[in-house]
N, C-alpha and C. Protein backbone atom coordinates (compact mmCIF):
# COMPACT_ATOMS: atom_id res chain seq x y z
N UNK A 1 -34.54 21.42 18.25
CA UNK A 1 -33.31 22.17 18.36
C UNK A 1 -32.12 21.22 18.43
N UNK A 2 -31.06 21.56 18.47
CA UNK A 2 -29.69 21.21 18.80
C UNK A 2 -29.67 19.70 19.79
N UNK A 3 -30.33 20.87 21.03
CA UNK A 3 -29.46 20.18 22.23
C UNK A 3 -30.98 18.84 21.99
N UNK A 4 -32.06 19.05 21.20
CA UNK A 4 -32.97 18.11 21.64
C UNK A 4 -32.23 16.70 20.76
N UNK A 5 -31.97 17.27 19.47
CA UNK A 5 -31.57 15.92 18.66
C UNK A 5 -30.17 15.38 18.96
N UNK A 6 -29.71 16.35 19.86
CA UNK A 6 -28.35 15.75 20.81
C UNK A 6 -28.25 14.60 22.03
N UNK A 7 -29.59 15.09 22.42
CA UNK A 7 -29.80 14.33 24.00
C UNK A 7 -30.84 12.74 23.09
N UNK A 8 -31.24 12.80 21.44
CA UNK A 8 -31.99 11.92 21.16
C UNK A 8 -31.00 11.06 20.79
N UNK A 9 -30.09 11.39 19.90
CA UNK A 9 -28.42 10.73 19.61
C UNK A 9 -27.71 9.91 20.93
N UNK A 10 -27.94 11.01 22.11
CA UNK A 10 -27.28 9.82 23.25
C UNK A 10 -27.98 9.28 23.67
N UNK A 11 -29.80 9.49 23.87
CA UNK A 11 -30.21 8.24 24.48
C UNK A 11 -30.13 7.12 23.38
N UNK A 12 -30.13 6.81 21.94
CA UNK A 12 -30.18 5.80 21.16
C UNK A 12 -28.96 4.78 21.43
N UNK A 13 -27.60 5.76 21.68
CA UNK A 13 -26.27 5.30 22.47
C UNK A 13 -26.40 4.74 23.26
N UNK A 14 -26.89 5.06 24.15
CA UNK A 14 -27.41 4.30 25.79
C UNK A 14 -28.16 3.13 25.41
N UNK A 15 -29.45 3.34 24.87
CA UNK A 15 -29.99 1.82 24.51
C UNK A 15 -29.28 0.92 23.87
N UNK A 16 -28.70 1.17 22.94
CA UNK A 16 -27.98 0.34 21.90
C UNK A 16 -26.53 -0.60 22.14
N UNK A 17 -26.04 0.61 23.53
CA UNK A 17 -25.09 0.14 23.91
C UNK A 17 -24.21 -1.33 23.95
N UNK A 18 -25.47 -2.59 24.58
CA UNK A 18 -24.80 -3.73 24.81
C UNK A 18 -24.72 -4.55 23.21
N UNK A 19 -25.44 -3.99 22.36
CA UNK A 19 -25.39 -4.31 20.61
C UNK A 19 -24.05 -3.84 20.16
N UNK A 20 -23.57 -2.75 20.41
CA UNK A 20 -22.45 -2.08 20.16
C UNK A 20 -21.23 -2.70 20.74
N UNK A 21 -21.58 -2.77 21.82
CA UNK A 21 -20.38 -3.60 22.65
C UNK A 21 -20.05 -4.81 22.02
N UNK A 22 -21.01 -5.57 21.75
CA UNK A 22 -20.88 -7.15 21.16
C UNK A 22 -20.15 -7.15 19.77
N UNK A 23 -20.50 -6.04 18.58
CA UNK A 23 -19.71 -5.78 17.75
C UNK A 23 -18.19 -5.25 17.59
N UNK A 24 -18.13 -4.66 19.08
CA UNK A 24 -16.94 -3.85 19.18
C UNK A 24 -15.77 -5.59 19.52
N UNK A 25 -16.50 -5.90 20.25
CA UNK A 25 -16.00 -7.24 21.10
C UNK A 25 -15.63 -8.72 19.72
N UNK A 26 -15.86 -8.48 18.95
CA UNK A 26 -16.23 -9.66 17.79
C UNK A 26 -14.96 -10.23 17.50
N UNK A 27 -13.49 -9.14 17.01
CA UNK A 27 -12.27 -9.61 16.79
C UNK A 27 -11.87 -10.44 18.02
N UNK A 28 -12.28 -9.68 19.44
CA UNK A 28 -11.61 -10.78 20.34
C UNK A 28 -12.53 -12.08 20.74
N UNK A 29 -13.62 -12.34 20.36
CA UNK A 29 -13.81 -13.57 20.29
C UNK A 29 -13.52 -14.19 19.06
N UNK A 30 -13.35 -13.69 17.84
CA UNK A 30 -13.00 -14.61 16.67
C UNK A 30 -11.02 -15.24 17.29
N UNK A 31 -10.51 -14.20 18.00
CA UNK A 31 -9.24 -14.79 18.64
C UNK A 31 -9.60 -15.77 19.89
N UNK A 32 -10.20 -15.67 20.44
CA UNK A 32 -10.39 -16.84 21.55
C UNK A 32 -11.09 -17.98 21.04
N UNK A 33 -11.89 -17.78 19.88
CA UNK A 33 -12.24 -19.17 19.28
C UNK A 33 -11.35 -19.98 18.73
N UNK A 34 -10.18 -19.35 18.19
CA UNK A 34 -9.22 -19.68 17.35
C UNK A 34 -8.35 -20.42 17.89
N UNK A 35 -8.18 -19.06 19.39
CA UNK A 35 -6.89 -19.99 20.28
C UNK A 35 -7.24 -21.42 21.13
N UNK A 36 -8.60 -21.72 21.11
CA UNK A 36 -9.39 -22.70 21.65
C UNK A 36 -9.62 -23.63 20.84
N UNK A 37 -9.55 -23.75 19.84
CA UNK A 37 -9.57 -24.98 18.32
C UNK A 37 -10.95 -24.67 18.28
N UNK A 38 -11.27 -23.83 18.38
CA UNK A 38 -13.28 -23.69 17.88
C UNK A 38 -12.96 -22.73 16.20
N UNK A 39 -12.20 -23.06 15.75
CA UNK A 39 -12.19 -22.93 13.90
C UNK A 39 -13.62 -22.84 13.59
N UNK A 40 -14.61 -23.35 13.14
CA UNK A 40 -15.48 -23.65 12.85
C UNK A 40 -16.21 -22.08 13.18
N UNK A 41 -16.00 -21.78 14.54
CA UNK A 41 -17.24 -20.77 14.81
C UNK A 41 -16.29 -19.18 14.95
N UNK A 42 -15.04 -19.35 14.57
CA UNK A 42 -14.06 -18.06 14.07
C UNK A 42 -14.40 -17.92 13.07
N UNK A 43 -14.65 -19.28 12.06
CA UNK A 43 -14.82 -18.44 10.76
C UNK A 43 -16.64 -18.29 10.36
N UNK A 44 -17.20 -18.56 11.32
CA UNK A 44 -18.89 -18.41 11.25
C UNK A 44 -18.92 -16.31 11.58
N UNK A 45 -17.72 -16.30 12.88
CA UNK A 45 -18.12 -14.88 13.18
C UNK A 45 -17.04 -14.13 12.01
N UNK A 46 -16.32 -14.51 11.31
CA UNK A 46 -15.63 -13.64 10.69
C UNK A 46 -16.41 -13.48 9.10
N UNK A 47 -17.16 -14.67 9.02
CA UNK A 47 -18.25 -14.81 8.14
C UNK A 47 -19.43 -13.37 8.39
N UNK A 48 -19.53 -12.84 9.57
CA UNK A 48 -20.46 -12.50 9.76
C UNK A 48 -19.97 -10.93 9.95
N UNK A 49 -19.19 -10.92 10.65
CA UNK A 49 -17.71 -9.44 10.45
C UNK A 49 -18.08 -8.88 8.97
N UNK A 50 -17.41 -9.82 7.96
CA UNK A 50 -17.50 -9.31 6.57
C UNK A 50 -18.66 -9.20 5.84
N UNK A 51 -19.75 -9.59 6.37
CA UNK A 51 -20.94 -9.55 5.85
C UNK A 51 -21.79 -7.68 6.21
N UNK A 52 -20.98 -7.56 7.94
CA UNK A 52 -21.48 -6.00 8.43
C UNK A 52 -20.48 -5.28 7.84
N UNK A 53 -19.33 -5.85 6.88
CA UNK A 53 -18.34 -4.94 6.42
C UNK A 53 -19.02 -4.33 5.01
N UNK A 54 -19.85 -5.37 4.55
CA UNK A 54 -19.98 -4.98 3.14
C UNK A 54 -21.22 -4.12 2.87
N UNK A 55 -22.12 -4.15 4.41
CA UNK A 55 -23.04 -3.59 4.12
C UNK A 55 -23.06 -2.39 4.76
N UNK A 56 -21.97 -1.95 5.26
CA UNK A 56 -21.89 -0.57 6.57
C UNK A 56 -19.97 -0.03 5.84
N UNK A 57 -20.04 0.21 4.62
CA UNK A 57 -18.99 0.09 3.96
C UNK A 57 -18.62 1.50 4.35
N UNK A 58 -19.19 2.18 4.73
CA UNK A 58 -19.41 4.53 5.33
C UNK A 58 -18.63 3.97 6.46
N UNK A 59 -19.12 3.17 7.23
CA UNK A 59 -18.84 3.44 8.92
C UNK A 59 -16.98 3.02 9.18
N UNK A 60 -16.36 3.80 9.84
CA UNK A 60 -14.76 2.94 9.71
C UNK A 60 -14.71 2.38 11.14
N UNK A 61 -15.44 2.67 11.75
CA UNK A 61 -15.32 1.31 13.03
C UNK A 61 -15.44 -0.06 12.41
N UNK A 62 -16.40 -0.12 11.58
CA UNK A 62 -16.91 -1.16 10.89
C UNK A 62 -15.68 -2.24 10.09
N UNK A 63 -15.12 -1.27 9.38
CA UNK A 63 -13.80 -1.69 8.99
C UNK A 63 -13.19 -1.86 9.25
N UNK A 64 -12.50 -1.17 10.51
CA UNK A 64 -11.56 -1.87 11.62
C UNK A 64 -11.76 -2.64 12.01
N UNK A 65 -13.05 -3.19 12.65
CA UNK A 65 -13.38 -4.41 12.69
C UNK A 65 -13.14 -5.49 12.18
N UNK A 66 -13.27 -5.30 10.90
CA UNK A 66 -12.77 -6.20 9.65
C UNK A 66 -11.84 -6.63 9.67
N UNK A 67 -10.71 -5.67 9.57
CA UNK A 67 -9.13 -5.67 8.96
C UNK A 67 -8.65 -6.54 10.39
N UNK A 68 -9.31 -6.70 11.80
CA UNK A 68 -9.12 -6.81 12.91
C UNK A 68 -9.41 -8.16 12.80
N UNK A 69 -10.48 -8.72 12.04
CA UNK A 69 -11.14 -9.90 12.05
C UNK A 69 -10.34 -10.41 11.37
N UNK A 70 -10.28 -10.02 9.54
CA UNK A 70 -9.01 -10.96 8.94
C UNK A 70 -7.64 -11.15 9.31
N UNK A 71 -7.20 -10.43 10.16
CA UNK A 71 -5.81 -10.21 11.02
C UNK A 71 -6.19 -12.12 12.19
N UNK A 72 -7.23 -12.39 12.89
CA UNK A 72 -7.07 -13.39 13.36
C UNK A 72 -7.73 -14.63 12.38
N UNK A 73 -7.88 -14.15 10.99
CA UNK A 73 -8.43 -15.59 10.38
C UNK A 73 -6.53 -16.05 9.68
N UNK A 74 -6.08 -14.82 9.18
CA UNK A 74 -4.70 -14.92 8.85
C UNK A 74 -3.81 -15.90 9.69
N UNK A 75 -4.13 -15.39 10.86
CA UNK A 75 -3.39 -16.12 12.26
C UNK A 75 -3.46 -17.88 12.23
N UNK A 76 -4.88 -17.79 12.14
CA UNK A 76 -5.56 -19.37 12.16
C UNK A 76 -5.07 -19.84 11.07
N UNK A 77 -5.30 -19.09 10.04
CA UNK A 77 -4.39 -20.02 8.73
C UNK A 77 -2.82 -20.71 9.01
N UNK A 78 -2.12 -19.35 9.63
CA UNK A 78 -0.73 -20.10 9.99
C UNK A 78 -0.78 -21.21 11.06
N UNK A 79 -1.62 -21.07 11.83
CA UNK A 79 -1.83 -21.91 12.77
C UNK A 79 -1.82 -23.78 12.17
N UNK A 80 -3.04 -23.34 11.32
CA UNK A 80 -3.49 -24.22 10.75
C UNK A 80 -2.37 -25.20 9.74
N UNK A 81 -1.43 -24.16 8.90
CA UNK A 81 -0.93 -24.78 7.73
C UNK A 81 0.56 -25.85 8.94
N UNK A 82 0.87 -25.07 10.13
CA UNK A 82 1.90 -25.59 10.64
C UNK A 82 1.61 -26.93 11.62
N UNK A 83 0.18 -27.01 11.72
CA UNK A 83 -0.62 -28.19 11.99
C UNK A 83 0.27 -29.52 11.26
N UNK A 84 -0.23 -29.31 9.45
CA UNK A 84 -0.40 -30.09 8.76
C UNK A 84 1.55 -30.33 8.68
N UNK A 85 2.32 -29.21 8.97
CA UNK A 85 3.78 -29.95 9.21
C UNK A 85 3.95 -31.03 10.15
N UNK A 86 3.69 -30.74 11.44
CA UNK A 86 3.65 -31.71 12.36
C UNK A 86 3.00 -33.63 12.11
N UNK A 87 3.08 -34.48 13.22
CA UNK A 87 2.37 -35.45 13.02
C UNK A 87 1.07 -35.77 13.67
N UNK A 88 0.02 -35.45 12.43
CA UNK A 88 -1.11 -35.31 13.19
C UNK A 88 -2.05 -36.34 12.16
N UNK A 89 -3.37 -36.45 12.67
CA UNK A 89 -3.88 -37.87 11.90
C UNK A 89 -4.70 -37.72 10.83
N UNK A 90 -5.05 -38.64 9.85
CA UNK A 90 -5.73 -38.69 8.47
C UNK A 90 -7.09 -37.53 9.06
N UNK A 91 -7.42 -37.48 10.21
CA UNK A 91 -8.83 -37.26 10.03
C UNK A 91 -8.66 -35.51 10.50
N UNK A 92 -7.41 -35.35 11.43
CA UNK A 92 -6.82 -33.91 11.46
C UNK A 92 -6.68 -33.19 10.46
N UNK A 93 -6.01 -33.90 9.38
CA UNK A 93 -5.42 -33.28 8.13
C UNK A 93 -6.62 -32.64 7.33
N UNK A 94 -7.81 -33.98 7.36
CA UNK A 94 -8.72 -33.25 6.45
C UNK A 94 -9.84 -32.11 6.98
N UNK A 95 -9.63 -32.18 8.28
CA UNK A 95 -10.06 -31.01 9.52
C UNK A 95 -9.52 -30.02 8.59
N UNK A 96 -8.21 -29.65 8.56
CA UNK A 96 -7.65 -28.54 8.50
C UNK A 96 -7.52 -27.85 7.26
N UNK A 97 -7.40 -29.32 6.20
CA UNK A 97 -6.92 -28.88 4.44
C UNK A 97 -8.57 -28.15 4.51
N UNK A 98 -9.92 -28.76 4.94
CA UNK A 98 -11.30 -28.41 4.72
C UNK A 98 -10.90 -26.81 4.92
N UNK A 99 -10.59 -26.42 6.62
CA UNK A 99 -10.47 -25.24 7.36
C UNK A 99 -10.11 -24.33 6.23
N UNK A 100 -9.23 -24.68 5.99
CA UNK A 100 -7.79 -23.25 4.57
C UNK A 100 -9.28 -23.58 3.51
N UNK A 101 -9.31 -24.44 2.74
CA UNK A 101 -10.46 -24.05 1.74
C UNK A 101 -11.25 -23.11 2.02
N UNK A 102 -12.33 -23.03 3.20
CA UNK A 102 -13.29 -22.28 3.85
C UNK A 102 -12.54 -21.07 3.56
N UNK A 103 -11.24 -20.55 4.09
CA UNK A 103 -10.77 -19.50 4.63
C UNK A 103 -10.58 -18.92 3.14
N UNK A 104 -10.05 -19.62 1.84
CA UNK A 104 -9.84 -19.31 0.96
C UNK A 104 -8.85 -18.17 0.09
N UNK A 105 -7.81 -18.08 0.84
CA UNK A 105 -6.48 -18.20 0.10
C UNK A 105 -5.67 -18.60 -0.36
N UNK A 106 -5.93 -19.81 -0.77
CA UNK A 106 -5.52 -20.88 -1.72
C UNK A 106 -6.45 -21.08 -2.86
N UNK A 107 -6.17 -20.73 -3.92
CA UNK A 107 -6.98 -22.01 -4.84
C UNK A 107 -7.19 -23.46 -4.74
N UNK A 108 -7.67 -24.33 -5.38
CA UNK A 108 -7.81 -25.38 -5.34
C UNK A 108 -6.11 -26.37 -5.58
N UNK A 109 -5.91 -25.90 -6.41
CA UNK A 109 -4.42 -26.46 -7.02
C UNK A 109 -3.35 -25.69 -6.12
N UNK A 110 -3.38 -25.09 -5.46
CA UNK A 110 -1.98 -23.98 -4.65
C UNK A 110 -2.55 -24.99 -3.80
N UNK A 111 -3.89 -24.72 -3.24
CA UNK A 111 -3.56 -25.66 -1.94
C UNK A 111 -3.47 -26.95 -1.95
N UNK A 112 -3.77 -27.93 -3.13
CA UNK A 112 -3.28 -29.47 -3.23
C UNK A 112 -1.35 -29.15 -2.79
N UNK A 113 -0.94 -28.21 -4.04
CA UNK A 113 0.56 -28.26 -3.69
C UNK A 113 1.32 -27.90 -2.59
N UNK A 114 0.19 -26.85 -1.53
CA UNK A 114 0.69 -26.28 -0.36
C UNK A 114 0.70 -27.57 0.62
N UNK A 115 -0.17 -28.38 0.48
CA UNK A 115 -0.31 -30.18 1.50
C UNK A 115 0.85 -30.91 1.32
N UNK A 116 1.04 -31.05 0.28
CA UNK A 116 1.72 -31.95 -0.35
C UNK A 116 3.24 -31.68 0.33
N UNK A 117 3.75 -29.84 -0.18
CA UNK A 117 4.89 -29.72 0.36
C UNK A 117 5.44 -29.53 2.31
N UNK A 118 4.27 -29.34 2.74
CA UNK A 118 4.08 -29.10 4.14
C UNK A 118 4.11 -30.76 4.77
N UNK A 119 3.50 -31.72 4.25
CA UNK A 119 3.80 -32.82 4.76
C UNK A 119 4.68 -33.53 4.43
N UNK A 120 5.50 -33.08 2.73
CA UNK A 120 6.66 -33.92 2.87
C UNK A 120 8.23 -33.54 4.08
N UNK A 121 8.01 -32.23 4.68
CA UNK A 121 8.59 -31.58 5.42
C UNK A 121 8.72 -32.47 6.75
N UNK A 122 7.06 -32.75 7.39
CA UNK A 122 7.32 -33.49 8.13
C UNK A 122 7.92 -35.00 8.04
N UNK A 123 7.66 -35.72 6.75
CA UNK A 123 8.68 -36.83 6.59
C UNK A 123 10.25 -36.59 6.88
């Protein structure tokens, strides 16, 4: 009946719960990795965001998630590109030019020219 496949729906809720939570929770650790210089493992979980985006494409929590996730890889990018204005060292730079590749809104050639003009700034 009804109320049986009702009460089977919330116990699956109840079990599932701390799985749910961890997904619900994902944008704000891809932001606390970010705001912590852990780059590397923002874009491992935002790697992993878009991977439950593409395969749970019905669900719109799922997607919010998403749009939530690329909202702090966006962030890190600016973060990142205003890095490479400042004076920071040969081995920073290639930290970061690597980082934007990964993230990939640059092409190869936009982002040679996006370095180029961002550090002659800081000269």
């Amino acid at each position: 009946t009804i109320t049986n496949k009702l009460r089977k729906e919330a116990n699956i809720c109840i079990t599932k719960h701390p799985q749910l939570l961890e997904i619900l929770e994902l944008p704000q650790l891809i932001d606390t990795s970010i705001r912590n210089n852990f780059y590397e493992e923002g874009l491992e979980l935002h790697a992993f965001v878009s991977n439950l985006a593409l395969k749970y494409t019905d669900i719109p929590i799922i997607q919010m998630i998403k749009e939530d996730s690329d909202s702090c890889i966006r962030h890190m990018e600016g973060v990142l590109l205003k890095q490479l204005q400042g004076p920071i060292t040969l081995t920073q730079c290639l930290k970061s030019v690597g980082l934007l590749r990964r993230i990939g809104s640059y092409k190869e050639n936009q982002l040679k020219v996006k370095f180029l003009q961002l550090r002659t700034e800081w000269f």
